[in-house]
C-alpha atoms as a PDB file:
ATOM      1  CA  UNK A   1      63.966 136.909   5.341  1.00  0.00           C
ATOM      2  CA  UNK A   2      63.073 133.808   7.802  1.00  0.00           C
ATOM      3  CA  UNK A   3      59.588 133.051   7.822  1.00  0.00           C
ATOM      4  CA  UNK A   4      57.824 133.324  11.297  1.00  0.00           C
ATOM      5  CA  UNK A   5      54.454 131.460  12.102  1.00  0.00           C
ATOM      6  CA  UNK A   6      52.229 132.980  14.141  1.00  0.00           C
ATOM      7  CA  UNK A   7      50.928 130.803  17.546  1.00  0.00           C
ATOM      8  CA  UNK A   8      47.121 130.331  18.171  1.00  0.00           C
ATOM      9  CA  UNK A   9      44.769 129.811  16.066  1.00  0.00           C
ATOM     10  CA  UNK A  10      43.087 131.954  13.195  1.00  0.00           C
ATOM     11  CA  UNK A  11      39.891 131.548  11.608  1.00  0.00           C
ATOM     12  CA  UNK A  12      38.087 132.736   8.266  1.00  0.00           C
ATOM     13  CA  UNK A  13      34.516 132.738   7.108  1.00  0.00           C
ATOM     14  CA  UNK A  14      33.400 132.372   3.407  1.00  0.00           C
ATOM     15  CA  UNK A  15      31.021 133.249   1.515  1.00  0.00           C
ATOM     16  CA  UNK A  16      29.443 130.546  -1.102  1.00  0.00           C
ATOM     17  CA  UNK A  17      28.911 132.778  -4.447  1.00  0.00           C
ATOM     18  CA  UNK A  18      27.319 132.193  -7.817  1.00  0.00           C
ATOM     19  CA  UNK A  19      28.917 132.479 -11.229  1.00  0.00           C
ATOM     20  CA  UNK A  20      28.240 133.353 -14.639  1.00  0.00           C
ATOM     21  CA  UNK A  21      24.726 135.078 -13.798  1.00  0.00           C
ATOM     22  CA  UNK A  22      23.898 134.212 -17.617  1.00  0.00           C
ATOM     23  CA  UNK A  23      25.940 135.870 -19.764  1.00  0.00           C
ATOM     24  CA  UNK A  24      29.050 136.879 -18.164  1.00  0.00           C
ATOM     25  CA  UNK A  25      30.524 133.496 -18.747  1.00  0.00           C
ATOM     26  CA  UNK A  26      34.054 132.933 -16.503  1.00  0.00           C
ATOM     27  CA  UNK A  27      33.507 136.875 -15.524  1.00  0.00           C
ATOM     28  CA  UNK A  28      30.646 137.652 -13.244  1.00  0.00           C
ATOM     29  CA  UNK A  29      30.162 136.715  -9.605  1.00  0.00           C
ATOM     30  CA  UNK A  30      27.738 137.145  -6.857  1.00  0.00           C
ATOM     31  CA  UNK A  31      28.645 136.392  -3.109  1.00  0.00           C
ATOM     32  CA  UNK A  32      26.002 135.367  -1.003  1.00  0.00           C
ATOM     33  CA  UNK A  33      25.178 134.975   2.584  1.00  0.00           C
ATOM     34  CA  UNK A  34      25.883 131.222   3.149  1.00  0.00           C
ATOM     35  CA  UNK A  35      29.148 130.714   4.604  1.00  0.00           C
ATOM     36  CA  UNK A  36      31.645 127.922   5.806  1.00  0.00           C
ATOM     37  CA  UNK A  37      33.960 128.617   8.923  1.00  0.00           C
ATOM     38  CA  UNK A  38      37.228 127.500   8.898  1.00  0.00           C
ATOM     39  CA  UNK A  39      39.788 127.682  11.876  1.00  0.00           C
ATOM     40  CA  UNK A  40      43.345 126.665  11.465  1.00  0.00           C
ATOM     41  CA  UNK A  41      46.500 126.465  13.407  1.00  0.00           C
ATOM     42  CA  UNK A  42      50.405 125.290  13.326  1.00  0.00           C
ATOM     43  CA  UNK A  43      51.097 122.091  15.445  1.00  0.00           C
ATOM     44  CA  UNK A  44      54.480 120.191  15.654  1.00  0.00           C
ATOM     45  CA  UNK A  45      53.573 117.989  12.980  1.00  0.00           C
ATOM     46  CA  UNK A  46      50.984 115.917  10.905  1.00  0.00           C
ATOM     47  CA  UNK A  47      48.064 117.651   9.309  1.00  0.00           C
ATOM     48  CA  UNK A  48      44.370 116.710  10.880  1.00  0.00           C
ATOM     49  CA  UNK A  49      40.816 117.978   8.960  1.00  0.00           C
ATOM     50  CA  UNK A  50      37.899 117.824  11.196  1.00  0.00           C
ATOM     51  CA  UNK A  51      34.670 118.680   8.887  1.00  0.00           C
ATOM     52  CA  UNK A  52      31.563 119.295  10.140  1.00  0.00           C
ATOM     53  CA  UNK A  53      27.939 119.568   8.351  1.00  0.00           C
ATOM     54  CA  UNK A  54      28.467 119.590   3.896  1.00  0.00           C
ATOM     55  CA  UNK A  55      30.843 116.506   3.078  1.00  0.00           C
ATOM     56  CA  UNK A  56      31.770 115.365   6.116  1.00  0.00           C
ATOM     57  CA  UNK A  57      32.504 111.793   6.156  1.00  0.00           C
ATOM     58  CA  UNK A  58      33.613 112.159   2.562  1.00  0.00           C
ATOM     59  CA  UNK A  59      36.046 115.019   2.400  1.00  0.00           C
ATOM     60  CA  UNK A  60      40.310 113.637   2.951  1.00  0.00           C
ATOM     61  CA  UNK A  61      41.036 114.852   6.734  1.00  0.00           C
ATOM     62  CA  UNK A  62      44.935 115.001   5.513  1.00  0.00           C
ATOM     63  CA  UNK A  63      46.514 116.741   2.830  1.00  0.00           C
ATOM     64  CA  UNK A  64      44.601 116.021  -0.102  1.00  0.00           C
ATOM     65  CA  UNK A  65      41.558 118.170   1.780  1.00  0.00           C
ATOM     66  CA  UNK A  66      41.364 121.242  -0.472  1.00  0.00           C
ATOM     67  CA  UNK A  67      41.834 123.672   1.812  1.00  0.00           C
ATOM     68  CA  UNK A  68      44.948 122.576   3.434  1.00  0.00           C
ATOM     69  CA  UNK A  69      46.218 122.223  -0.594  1.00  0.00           C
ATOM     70  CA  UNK A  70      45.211 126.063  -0.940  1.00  0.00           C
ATOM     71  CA  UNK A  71      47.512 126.263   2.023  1.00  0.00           C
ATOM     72  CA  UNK A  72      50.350 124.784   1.184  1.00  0.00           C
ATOM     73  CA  UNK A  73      50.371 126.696  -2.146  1.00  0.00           C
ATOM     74  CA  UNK A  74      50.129 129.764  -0.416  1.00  0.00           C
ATOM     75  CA  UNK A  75      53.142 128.720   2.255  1.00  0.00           C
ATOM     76  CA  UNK A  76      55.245 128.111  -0.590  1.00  0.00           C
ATOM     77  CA  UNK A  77      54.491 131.835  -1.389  1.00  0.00           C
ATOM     78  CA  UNK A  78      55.492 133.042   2.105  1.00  0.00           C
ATOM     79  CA  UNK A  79      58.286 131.343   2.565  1.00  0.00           C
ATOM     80  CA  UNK A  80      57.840 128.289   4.417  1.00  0.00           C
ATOM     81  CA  UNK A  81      55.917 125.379   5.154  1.00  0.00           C
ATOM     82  CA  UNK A  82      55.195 124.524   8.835  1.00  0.00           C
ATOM     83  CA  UNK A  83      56.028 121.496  10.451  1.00  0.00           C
ATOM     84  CA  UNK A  84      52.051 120.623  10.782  1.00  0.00           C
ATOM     85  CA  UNK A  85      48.446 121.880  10.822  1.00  0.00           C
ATOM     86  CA  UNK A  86      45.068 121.050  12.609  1.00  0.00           C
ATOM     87  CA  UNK A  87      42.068 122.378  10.639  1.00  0.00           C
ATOM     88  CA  UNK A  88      38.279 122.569  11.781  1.00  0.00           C
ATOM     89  CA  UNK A  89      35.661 123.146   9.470  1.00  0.00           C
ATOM     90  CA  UNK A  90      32.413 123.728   9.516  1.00  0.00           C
ATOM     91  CA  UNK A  91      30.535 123.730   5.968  1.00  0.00           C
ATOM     92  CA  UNK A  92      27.396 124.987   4.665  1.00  0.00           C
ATOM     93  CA  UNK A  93      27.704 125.345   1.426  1.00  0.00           C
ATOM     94  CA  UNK A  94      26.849 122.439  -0.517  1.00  0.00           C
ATOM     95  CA  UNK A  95      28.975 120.745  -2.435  1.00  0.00           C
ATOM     96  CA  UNK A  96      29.335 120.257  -6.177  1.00  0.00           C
ATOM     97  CA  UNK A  97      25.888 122.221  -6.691  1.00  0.00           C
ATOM     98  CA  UNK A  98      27.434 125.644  -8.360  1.00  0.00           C
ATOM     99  CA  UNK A  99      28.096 128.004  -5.485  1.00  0.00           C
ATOM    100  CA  UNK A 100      31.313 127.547  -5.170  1.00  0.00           C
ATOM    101  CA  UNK A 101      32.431 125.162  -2.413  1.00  0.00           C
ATOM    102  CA  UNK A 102      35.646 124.658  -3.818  1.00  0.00           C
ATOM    103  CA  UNK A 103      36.642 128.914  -4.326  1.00  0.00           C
ATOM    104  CA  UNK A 104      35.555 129.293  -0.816  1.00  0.00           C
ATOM    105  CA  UNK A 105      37.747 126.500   0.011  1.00  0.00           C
ATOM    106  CA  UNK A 106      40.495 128.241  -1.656  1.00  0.00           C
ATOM    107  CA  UNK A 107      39.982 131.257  -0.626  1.00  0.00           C
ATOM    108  CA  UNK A 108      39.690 130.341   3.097  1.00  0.00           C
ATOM    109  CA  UNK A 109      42.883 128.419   2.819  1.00  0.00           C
ATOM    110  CA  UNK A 110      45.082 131.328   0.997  1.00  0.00           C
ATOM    111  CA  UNK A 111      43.954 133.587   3.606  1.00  0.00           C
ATOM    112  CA  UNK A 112      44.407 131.408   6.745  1.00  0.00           C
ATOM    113  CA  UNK A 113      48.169 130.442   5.160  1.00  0.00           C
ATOM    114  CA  UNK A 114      48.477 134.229   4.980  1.00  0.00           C
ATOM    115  CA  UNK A 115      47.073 135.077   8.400  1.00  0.00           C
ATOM    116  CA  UNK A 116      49.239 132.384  10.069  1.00  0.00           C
ATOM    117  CA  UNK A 117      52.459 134.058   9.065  1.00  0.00           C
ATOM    118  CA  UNK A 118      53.894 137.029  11.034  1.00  0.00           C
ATOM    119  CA  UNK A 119      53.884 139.564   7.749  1.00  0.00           C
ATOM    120  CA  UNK A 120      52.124 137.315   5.793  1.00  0.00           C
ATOM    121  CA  UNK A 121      49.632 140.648   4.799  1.00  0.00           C
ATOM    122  CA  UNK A 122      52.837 142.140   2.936  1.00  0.00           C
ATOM    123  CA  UNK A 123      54.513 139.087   1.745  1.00  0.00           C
ATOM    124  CA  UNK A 124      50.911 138.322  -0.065  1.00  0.00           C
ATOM    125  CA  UNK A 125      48.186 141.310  -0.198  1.00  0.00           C
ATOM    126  CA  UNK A 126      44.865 140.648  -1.600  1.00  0.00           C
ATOM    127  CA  UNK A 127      45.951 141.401  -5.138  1.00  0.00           C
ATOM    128  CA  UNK A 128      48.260 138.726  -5.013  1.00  0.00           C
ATOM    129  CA  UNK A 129      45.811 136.626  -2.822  1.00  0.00           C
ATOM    130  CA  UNK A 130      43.438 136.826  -5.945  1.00  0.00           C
ATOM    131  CA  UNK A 131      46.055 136.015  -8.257  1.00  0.00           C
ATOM    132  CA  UNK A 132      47.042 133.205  -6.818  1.00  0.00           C
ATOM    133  CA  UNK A 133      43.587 131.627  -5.854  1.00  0.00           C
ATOM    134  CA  UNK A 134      42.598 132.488  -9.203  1.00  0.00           C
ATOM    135  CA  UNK A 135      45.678 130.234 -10.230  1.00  0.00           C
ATOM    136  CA  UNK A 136      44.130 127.150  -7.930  1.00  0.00           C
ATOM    137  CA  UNK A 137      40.742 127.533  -8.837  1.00  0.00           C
ATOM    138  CA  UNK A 138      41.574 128.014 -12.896  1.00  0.00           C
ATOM    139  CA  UNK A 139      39.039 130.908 -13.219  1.00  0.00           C
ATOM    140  CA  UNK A 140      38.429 133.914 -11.164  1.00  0.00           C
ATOM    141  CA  UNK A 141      34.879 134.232 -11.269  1.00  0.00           C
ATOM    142  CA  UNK A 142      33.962 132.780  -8.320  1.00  0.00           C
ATOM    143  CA  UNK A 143      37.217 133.139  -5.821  1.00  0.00           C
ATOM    144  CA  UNK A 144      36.518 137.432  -6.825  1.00  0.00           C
ATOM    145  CA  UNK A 145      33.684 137.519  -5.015  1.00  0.00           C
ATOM    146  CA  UNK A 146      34.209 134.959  -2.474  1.00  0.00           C
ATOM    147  CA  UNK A 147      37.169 137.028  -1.400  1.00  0.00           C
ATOM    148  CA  UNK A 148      35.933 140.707  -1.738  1.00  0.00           C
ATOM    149  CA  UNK A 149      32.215 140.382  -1.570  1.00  0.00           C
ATOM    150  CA  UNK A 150      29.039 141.602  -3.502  1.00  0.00           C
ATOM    151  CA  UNK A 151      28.983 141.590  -7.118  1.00  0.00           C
ATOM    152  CA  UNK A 152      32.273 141.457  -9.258  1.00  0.00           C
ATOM    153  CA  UNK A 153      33.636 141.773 -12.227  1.00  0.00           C
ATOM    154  CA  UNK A 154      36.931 139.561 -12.656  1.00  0.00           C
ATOM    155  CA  UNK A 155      38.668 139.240 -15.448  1.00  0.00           C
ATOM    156  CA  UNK A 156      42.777 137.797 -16.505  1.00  0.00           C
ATOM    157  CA  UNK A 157      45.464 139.856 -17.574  1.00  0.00           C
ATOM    158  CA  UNK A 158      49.320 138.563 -18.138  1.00  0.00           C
ATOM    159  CA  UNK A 159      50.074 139.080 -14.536  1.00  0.00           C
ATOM    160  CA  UNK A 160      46.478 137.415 -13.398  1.00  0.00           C
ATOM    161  CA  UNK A 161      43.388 137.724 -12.440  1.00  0.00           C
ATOM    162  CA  UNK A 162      42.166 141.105 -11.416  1.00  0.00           C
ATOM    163  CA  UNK A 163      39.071 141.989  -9.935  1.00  0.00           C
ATOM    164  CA  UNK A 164      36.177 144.961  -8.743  1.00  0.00           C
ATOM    165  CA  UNK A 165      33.289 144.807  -7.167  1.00  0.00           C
ATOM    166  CA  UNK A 166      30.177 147.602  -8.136  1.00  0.00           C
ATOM    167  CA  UNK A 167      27.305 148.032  -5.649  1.00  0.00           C
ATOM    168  CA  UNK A 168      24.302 145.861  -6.290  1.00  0.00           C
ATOM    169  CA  UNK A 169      20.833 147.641  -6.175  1.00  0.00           C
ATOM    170  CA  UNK A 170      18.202 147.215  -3.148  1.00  0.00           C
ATOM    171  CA  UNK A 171      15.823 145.903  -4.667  1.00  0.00           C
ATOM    172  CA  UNK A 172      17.950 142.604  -5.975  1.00  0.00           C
ATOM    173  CA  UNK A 173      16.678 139.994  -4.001  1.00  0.00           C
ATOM    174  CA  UNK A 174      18.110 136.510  -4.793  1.00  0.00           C
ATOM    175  CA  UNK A 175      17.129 132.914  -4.532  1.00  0.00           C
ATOM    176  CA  UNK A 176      18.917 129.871  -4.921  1.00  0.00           C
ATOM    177  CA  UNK A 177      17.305 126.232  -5.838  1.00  0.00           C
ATOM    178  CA  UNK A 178      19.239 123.865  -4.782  1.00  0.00           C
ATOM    179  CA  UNK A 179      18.527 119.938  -5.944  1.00  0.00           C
ATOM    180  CA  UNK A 180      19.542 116.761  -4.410  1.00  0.00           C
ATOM    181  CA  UNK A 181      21.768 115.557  -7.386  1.00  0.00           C
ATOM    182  CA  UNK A 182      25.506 117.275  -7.584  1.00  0.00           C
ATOM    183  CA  UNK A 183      27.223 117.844 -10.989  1.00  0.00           C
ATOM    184  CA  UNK A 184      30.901 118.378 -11.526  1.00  0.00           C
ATOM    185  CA  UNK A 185      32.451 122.025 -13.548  1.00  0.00           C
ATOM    186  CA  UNK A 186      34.749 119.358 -15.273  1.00  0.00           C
ATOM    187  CA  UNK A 187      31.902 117.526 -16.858  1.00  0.00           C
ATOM    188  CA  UNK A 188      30.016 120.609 -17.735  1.00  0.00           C
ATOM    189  CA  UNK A 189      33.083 122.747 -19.392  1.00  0.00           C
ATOM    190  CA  UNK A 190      33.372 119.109 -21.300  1.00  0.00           C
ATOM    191  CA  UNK A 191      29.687 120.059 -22.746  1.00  0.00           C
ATOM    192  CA  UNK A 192      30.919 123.398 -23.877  1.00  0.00           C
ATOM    193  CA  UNK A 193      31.897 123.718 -28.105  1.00  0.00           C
ATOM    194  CA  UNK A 194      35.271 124.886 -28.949  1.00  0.00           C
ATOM    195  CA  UNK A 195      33.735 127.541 -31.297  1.00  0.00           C
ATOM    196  CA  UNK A 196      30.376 129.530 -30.741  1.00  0.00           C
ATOM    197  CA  UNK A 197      28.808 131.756 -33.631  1.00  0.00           C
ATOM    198  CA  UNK A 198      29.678 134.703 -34.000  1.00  0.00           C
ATOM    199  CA  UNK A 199      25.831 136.049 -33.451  1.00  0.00           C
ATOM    200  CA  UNK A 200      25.793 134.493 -29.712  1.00  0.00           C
ATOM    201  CA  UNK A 201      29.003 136.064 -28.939  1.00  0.00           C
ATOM    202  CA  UNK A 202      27.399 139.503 -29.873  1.00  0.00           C
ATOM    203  CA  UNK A 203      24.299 138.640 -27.936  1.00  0.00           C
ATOM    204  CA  UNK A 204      26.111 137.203 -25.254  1.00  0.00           C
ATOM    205  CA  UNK A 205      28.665 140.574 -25.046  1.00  0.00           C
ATOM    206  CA  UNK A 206      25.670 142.952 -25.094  1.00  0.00           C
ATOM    207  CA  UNK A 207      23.549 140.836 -22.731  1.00  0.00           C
ATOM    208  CA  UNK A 208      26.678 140.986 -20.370  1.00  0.00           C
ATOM    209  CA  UNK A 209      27.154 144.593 -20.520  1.00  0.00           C
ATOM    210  CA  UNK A 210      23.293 145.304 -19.899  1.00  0.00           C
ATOM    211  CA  UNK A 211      23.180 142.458 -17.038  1.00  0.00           C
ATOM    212  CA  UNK A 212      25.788 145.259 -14.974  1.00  0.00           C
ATOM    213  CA  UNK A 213      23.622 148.289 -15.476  1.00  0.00           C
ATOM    214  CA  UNK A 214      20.444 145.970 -14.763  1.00  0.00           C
ATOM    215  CA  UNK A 215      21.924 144.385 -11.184  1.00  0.00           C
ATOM    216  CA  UNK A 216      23.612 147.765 -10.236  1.00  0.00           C
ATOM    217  CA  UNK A 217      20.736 150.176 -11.341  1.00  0.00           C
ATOM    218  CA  UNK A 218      17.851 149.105 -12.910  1.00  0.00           C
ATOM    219  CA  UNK A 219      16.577 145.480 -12.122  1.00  0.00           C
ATOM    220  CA  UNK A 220      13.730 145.429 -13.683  1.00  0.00           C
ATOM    221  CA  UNK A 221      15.949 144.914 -16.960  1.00  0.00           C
ATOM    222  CA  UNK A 222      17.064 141.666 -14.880  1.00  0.00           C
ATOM    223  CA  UNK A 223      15.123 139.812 -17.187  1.00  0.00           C
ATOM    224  CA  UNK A 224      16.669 140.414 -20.698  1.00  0.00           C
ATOM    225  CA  UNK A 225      19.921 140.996 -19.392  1.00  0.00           C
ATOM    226  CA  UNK A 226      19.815 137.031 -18.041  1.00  0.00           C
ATOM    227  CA  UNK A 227      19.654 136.013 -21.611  1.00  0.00           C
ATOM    228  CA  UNK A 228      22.938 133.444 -22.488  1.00  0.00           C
ATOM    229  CA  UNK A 229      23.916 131.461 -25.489  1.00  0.00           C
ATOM    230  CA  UNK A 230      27.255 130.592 -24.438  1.00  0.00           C
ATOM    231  CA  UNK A 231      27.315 128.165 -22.393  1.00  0.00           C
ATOM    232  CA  UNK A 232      23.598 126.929 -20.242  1.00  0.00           C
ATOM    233  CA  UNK A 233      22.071 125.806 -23.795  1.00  0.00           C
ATOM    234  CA  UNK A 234      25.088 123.081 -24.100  1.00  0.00           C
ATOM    235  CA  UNK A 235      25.045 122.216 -20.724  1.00  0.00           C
ATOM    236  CA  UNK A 236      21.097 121.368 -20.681  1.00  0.00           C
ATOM    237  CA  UNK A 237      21.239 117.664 -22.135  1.00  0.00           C
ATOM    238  CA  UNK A 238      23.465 116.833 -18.554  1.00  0.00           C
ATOM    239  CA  UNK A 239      21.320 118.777 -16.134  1.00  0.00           C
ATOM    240  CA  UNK A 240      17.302 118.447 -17.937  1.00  0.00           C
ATOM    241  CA  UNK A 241      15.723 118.985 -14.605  1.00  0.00           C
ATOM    242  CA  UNK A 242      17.764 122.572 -14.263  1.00  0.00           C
ATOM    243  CA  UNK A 243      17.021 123.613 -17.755  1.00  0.00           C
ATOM    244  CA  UNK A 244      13.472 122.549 -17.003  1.00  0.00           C
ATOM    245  CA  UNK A 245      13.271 124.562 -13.947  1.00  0.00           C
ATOM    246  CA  UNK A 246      14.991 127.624 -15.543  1.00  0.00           C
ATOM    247  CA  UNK A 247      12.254 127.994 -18.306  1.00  0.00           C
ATOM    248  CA  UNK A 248      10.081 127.821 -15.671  1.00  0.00           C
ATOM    249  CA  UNK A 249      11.129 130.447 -13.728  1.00  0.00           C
ATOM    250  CA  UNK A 250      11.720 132.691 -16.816  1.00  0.00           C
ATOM    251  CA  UNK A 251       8.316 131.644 -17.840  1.00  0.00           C
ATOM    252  CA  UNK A 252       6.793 133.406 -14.960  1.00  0.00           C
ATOM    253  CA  UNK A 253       9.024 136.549 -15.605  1.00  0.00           C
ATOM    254  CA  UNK A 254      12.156 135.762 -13.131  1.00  0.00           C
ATOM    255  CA  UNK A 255      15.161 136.170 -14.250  1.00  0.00           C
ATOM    256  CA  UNK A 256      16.702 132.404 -13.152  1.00  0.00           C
ATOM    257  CA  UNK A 257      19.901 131.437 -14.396  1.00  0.00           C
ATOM    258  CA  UNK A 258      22.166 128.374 -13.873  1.00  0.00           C
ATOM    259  CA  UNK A 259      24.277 129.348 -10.998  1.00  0.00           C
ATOM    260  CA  UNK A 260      27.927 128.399 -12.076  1.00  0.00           C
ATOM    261  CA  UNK A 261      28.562 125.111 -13.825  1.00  0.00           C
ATOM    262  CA  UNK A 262      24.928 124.138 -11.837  1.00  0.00           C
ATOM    263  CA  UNK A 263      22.949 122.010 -11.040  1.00  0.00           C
ATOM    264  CA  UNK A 264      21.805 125.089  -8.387  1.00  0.00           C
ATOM    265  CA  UNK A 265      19.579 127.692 -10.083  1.00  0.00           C
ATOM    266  CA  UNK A 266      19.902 131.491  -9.238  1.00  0.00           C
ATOM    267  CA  UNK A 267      16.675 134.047  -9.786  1.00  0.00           C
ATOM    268  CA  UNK A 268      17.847 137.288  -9.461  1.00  0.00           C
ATOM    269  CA  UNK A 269      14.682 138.939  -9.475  1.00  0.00           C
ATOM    270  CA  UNK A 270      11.502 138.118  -7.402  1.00  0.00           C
ATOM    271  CA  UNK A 271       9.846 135.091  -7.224  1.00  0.00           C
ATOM    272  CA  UNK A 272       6.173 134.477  -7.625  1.00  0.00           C
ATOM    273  CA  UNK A 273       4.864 133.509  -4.013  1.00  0.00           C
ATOM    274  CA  UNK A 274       3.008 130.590  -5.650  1.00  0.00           C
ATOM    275  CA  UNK A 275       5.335 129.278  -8.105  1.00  0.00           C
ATOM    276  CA  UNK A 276       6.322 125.149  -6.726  1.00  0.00           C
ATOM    277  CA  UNK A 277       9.456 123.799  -8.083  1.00  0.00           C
ATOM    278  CA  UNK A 278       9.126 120.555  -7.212  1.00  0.00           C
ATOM    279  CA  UNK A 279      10.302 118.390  -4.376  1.00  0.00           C
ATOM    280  CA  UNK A 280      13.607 117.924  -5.345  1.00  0.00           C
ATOM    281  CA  UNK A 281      14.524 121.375  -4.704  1.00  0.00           C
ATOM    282  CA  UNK A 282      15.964 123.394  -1.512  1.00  0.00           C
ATOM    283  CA  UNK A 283      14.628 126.717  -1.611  1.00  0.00           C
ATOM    284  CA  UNK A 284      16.890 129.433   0.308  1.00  0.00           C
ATOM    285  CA  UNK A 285      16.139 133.343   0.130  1.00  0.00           C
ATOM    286  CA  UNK A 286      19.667 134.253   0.769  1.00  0.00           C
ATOM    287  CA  UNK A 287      21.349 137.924   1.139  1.00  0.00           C
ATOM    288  CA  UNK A 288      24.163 139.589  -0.641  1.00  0.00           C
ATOM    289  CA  UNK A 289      27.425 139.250   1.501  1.00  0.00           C
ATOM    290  CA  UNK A 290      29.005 142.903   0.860  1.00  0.00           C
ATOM    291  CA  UNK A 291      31.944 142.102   2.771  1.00  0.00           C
ATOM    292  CA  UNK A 292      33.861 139.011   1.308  1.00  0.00           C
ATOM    293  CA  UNK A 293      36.306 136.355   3.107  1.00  0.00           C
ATOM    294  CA  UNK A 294      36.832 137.542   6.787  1.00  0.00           C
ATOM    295  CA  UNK A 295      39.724 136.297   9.329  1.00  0.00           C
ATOM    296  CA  UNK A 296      39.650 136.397  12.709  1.00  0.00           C
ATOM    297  CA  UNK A 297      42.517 134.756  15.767  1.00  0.00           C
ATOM    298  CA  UNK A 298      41.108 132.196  17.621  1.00  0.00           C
ATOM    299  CA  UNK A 299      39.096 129.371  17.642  1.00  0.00           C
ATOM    300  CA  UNK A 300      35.695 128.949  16.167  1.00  0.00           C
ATOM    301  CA  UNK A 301      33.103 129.603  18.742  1.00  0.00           C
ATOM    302  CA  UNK A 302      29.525 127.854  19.383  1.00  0.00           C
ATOM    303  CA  UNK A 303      28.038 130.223  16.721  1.00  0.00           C
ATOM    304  CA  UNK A 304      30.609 128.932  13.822  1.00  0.00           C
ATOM    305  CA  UNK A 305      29.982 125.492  14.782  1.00  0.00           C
ATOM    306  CA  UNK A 306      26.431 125.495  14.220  1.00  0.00           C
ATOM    307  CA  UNK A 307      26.092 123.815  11.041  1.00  0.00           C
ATOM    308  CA  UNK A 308      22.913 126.765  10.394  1.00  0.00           C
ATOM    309  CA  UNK A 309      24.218 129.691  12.208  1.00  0.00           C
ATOM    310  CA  UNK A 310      25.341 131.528   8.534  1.00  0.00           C
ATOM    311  CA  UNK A 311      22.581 130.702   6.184  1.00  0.00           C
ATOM    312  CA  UNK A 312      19.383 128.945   7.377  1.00  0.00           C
ATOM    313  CA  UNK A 313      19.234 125.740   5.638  1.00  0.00           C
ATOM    314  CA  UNK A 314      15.291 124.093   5.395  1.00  0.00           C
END
């Protein structure tokens, strides 16, 4: 069947998200409300990225821009590539700092791809949207919840990544420390041993299954169930000042975590009103997005473009 490309434009909103939460290493995922707006449309030819706000001036405005490669792979999928595209976007979340720039950049480009094709919905439904941004991103743990919203569970079977989502309690309130510094997932998977013992893979497993019950049902277990030996111990030589600041926090009773591969650290549970991080942190009280990657036709409008409209940024 001929492929048929929709006219207009279409735009999508994503959420950044945090993965890992301690021990659910490459599984768990949190999507929170800080978001980047992307808008997207098929021209005659040539391919042109504006970016606004987090890495402009340094993100490619041609091909190599990762959302127009999340495209492309995705128009291969539905048939077709079109002759050209014009993309705006207008990012938030920060880049290289553990919430997931590069899944929502996936994510936002599958779906625009898919949205930009007459019956794109049935030539690639969000199963298969998972599967395949899974496929880009090389995990699933952070494109799950960037897509579908709240907190996920995402795992890999034969076929691909699958994915749920469970309702997160009320009284989770999260927090995200942001520092200056960026670090790369490549370098810290690098850190990671090819063999753990077989005691921290218990720990880690029960830890894991108690960290579901604790963020769905009873957060004041928030604490215990942060505890991980997989995978933040090893990566605490390259990031001291985020181990530092994670002892801290659980210190004073929050349950902090290195968000993704980091530097950002995520407390799930309340912090103290006097605790001080330091100077070299961004501190953002941000929501739960419960609603995941949304598209939209048309342009982005004044409110998209506002580099703080989805996530206040001080």
């Amino acid at each position: 069947m001929p492929t048929t490309f929709t006219s207009g434009a279409v735009r999508v909103r994503v959420p950044a998200t945090s993965a890992n939460l301690g021990p659910g290493f490459d599984s768990l995922g949190l999507a929170l409300g800080l978001h980047d707006d992307v808008a997207a449309e098929v021209t005659a030819g040539g391919v042109r990225v504006a970016v606004t706000g987090e890495g402009a001036g340094e993100l490619p405005g041609d091909d190599r821009h990762l959302v127009v490669t999340a495209m492309r792979a995705a128009f291969d999928v539905l048939g077709a590539q079109p002759a050209g595209l014009a993309l705006e976007c207008v990012n938030r979340i920060p880049q290289a700092r553990g919430l997931g720039s590069s899944s929502a950049a996936i994510v936002a480009g599958v779906l625009l791809a898919r949205a930009l094709v007459a019956d794109g919905a049935a030539r690639l439904d969000d199963a298969a949207a998972l599967r395949l941004a899974s496929e880009l991103e090389g995990h699933p743990d952070n494109v799950a919840p960037c897509l579908l919203g709240g907190f996920t569970v995402a795992w890999t079977e034969p076929a691909g990544a699958r994915a749920i989502t469970l309702p997160v309690a009320e009284a989770v309130r999260p927090t995200v420390f942001v520092p200056g510094e960026r670090g790369l997932t490549s370098v810290a998977r690098a850190a990671l041993p090819a063999a753990v013992p077989h005691g921290d893979a218990a720990l880690n497993a029960g830890r894991a299954a108690l960290l579901v019950h604790a963020l769905t049902a009873e957060p004041a277990l928030l604490l215990p169930a942060t505890v991980d030996r997989l995978h933040q111990d090893y990566r605490a030589e390259g990031m001291p000042a985020t181990a530092a600041l994670v002892g801290a926090l659980r210190a004073a009773g929050v349950a902090a975590v290195v968000s993704g591969a980091g530097p950002t650290v995520l407390a799930l549970s309340e912090v103290p009103a006097g605790f001080q991080a330091g100077t070299d942190w961004r501190r953002w009280e941000l929501p739960i997005d419960v609603s995941g990657a949304r598209v939209a036709r048309g342009r982005l409008g004044h409110a998209e473009r506002d580099p703080v409209a989805a996530g206040r940024m001080s």
